[in-house]
Protein backbone atom coordinates (compact mmCIF):
# COMPACT_ATOMS: atom_id res chain seq x y z
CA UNK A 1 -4.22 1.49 -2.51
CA UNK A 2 -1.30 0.94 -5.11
CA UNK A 3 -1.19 -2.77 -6.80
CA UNK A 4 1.53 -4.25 -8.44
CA UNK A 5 -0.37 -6.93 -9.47
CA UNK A 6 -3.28 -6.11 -10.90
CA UNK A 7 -6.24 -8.08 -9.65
CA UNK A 8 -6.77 -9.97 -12.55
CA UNK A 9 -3.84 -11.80 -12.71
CA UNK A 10 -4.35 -13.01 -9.29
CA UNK A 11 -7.26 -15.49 -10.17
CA UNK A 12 -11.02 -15.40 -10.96
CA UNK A 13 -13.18 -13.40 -8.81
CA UNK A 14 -14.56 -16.25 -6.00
CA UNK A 15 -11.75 -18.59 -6.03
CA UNK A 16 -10.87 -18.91 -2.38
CA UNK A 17 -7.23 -17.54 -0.76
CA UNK A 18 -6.83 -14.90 -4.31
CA UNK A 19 -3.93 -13.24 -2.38
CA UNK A 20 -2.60 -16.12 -0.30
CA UNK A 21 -1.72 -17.66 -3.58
CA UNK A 22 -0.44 -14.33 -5.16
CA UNK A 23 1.70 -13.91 -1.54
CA UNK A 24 3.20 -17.96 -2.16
CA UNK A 25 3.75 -17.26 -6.16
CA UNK A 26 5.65 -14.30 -5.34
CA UNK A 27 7.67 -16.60 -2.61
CA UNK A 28 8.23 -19.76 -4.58
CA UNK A 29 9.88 -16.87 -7.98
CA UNK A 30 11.65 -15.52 -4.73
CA UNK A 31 13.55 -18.39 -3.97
CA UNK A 32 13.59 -19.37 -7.01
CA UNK A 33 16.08 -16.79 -7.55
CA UNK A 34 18.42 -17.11 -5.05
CA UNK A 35 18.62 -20.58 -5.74
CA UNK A 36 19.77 -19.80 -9.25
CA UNK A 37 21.88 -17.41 -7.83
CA UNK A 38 23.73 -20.01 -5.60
CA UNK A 39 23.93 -23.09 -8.38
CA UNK A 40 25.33 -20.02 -10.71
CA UNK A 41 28.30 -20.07 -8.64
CA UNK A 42 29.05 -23.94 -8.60
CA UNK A 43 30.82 -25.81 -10.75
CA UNK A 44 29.42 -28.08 -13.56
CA UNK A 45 29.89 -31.05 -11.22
CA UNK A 46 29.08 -29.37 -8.17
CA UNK A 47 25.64 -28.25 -9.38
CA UNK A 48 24.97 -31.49 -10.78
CA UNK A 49 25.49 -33.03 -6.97
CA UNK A 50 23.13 -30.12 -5.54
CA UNK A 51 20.31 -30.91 -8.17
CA UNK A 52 20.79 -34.60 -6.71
CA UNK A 53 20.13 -33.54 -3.21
């Protein structure tokens, strides 16, 4: 089995839902992205009302 992560940086061995939480980090950097992709696009103004939201 190939890992991209290696198990380490997951968490410590016994802490519960290792790669539930590796499977939401991965999600949350995701979005993260495209959301910085989207504001990068916007005006000064225009980002500023989207960070208000």
């Amino acid at each position: 089995m190939l890992h991209s992560v290696p198990p380490s940086a997951l968490a410590p061995e016994g802490t519960q839902c290792r790669a539930l939480r590796a499977v939401c980090l991965a999600c949350a950097a995701y979005t993260a992205s495209v959301l910085d992709n989207a504001f990068g696009r916007l005006g000064y103004e225009e980002r500023e009302a989207a960070f208000g939201r």
